[in-house]
Protein backbone atom coordinates (compact mmCIF):
# COMPACT_ATOMS: atom_id res chain seq x y z
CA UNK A 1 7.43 -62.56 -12.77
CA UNK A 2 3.60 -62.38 -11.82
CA UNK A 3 4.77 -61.48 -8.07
CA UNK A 4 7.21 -58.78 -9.64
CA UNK A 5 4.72 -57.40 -11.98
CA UNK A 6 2.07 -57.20 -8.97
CA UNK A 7 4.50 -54.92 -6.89
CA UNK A 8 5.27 -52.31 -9.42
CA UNK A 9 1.38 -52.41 -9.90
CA UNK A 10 1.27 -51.69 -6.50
CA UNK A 11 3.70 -49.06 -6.44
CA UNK A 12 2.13 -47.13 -8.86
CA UNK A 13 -1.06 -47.28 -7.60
CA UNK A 14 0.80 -45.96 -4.15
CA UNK A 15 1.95 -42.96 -5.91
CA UNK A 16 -1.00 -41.98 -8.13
CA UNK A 17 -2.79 -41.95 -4.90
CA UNK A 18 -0.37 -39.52 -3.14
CA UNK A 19 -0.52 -37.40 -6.32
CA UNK A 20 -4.06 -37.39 -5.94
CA UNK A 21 -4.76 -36.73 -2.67
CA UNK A 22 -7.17 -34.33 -1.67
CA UNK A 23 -5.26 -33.27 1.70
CA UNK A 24 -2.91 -29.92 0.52
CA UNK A 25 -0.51 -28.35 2.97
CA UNK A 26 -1.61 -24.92 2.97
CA UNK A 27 1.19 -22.26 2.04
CA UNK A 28 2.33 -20.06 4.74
CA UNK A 29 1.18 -16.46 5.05
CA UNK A 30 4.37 -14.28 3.42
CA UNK A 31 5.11 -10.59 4.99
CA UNK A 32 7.73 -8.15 3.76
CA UNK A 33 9.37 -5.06 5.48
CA UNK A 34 7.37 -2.18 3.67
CA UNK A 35 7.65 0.50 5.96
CA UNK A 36 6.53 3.90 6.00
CA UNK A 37 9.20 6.17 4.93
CA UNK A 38 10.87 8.57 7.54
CA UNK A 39 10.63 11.62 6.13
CA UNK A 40 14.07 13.09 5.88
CA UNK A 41 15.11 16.62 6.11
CA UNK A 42 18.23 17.43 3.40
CA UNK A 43 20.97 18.31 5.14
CA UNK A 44 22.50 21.82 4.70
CA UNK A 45 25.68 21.20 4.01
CA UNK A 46 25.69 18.12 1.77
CA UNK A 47 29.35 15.87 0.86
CA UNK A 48 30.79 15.49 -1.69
CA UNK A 49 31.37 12.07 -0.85
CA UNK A 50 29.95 8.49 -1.31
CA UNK A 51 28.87 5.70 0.73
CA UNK A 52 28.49 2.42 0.43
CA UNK A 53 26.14 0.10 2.11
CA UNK A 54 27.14 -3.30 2.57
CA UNK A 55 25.23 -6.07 3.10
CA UNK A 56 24.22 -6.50 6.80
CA UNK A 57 25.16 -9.85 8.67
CA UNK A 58 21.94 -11.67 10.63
CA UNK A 59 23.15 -13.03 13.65
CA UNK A 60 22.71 -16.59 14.76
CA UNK A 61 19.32 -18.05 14.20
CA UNK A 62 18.38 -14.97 12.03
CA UNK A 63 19.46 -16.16 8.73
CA UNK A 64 16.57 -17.27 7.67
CA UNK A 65 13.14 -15.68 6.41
CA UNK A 66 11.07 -17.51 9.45
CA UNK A 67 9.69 -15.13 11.38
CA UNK A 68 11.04 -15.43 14.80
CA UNK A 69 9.77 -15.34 18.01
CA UNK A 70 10.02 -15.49 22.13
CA UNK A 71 7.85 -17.41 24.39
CA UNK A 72 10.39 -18.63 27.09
CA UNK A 73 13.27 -17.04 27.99
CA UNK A 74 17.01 -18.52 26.05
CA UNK A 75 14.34 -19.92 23.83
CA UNK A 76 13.85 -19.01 19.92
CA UNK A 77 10.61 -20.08 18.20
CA UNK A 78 9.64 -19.61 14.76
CA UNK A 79 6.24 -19.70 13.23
CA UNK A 80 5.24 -22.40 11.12
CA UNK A 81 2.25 -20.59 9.11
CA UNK A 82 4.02 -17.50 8.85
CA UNK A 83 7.25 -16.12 7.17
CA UNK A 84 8.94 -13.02 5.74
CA UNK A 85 9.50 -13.12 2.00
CA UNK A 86 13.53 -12.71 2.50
CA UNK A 87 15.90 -12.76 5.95
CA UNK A 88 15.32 -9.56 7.61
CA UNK A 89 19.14 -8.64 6.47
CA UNK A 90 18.34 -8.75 2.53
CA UNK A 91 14.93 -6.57 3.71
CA UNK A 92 16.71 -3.91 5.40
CA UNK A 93 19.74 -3.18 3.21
CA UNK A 94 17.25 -1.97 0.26
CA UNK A 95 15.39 0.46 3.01
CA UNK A 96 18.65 1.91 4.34
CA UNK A 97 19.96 2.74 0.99
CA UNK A 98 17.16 4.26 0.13
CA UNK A 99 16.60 6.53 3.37
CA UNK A 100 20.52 7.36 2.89
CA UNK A 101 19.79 8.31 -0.32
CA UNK A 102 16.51 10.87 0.99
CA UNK A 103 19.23 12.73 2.91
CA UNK A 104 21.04 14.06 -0.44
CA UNK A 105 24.13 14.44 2.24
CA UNK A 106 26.14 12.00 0.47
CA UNK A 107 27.01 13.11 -3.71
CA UNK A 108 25.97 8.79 -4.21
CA UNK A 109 25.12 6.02 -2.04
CA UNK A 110 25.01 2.29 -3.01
CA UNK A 111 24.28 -0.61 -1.99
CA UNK A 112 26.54 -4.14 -2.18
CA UNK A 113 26.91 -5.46 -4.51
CA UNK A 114 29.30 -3.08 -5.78
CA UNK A 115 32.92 -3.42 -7.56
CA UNK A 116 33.60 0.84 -7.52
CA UNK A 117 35.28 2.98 -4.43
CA UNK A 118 33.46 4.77 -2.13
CA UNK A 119 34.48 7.35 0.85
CA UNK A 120 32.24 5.30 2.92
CA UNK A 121 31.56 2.47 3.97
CA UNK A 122 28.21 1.18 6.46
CA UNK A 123 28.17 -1.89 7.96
CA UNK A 124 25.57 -3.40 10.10
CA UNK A 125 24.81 -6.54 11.45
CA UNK A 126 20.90 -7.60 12.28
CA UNK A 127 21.55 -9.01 16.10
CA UNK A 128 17.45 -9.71 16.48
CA UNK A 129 14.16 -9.43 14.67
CA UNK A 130 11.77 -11.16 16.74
CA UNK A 131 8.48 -11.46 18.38
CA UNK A 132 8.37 -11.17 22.18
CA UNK A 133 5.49 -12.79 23.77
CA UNK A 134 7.28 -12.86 27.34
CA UNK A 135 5.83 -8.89 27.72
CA UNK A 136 1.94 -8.25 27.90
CA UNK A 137 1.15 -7.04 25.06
CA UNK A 138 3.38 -8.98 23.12
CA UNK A 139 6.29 -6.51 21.36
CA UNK A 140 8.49 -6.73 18.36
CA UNK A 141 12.20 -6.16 19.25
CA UNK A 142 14.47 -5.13 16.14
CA UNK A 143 18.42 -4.63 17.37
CA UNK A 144 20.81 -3.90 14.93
CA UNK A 145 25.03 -2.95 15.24
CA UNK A 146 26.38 -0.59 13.11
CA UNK A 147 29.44 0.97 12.31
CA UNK A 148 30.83 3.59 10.13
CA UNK A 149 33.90 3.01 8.05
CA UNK A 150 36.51 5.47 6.04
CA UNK A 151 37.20 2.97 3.63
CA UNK A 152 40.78 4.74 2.88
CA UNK A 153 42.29 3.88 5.61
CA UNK A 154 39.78 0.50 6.87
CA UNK A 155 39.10 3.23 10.12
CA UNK A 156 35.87 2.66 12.37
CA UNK A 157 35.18 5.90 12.83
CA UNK A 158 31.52 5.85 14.33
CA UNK A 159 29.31 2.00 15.96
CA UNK A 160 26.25 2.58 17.36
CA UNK A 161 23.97 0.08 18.70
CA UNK A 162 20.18 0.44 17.80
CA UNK A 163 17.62 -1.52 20.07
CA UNK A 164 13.80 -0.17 19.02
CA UNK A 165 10.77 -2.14 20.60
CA UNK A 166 7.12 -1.32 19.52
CA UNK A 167 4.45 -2.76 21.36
CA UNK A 168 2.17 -5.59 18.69
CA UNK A 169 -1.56 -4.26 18.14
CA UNK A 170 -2.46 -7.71 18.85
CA UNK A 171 -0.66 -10.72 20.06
CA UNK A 172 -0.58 -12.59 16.50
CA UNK A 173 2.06 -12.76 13.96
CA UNK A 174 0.44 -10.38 11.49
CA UNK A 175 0.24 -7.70 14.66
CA UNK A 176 3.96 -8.70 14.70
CA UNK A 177 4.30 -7.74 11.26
CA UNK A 178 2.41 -4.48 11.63
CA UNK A 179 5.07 -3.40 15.00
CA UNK A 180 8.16 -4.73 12.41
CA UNK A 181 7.44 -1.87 10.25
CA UNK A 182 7.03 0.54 12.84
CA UNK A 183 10.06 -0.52 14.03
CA UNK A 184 11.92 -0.01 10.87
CA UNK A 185 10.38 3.20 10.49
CA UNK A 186 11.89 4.40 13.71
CA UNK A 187 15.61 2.77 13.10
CA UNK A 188 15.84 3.65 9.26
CA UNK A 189 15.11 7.35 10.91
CA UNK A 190 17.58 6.99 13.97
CA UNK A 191 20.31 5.50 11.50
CA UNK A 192 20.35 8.43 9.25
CA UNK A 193 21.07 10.65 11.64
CA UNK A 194 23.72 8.59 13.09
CA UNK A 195 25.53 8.50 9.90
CA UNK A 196 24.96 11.77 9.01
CA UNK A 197 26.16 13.30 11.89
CA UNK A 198 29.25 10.82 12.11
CA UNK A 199 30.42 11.35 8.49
């Protein structure tokens, strides 16, 4: 019993100890997607239609809110002390309803979830968000698929691939973060168009 008692003595001592410890893990740095704005012009000849933004797939290796990055080619690295605050697919569906929204072409436009019907329907899939340190300065590189849908008859009627790159003011992950909402700026603006004109 002695030999017992001395173990769980032992133990306990073992974990107020680790409790106690005075070496913390630090957190990691958290970013989000907060763009500037593109400023849309209204369109002239708004619809009387709506549109519905679904929520955007992240490809392979992408699901996930560590910020990603390229130092060897075929090879996908992720930061340890620094992360977005959601995968960069639940960042950018906000932002694109929103800029949708700024073009008053559509009479509504919503974002998934949603149970109604729509005219409209955008979806996109988030192929790469990522750091590239192979170029000199290092650049962010932010390619996304998209594709137009007539939801009445289940019709692609418009796909576009977007590829935007935007040098990094300085070869660290918050210079990184900096070029990932220029980057945004620049697709949320080319997107727009490419619905606007397609719908």
């Amino acid at each position: 019993m002695r030999i017992i008692g001395k173990i769980l003595t032992l133990a306990a001592a073992v974990l107020l100890m680790a409790g106690c410890s005075p070496v913390k893990l630090p957190n990691p740095s958290t970013y989000q997607l907060a763009p500037t704005m593109p400023v849309v012009a209204p369109v002239n000849k708004p619809v009387a239609q709506t549109l519905l933004v679904s929520l955007p797939q992240n490809a392979a290796g992408y699901d996930t809110e560590k910020m990603a990055y390229v130092q060897h080619q075929y090879q996908l690295g992720y930061f340890t002390k620094n992360q977005w605050v959601d995968d960069p697919a639940s960042m950018l569906q906000p932002l694109m309803v929103q800029t949708l929204q700024d073009s008053h072409h559509f009479a509504a436009v919503t974002g998934a979830p949603f149970s109604g019907a729509t005219d409209w329907r955008l979806d996109t899939t988030v192929l790469s968000l990522q750091q590239d340190f192979l170029t000199k300065p290092s650049q962010i590189e932010l390619t996304v698929d998209a594709r137009l849908v007539q939801t009445a008859t289940q019709r692609i009627v418009a796909g576009k691939r977007f590829i935007i790159t935007v040098p990094a003011p300085s070869n660290t992950p918050y210079g990184g973060v900096q070029a990932a909402n220029q980057a945004t700026t620049i697709f949320l603006q080319q997107l727009t168009q490419f619905v606007v004109s397609a719908s």
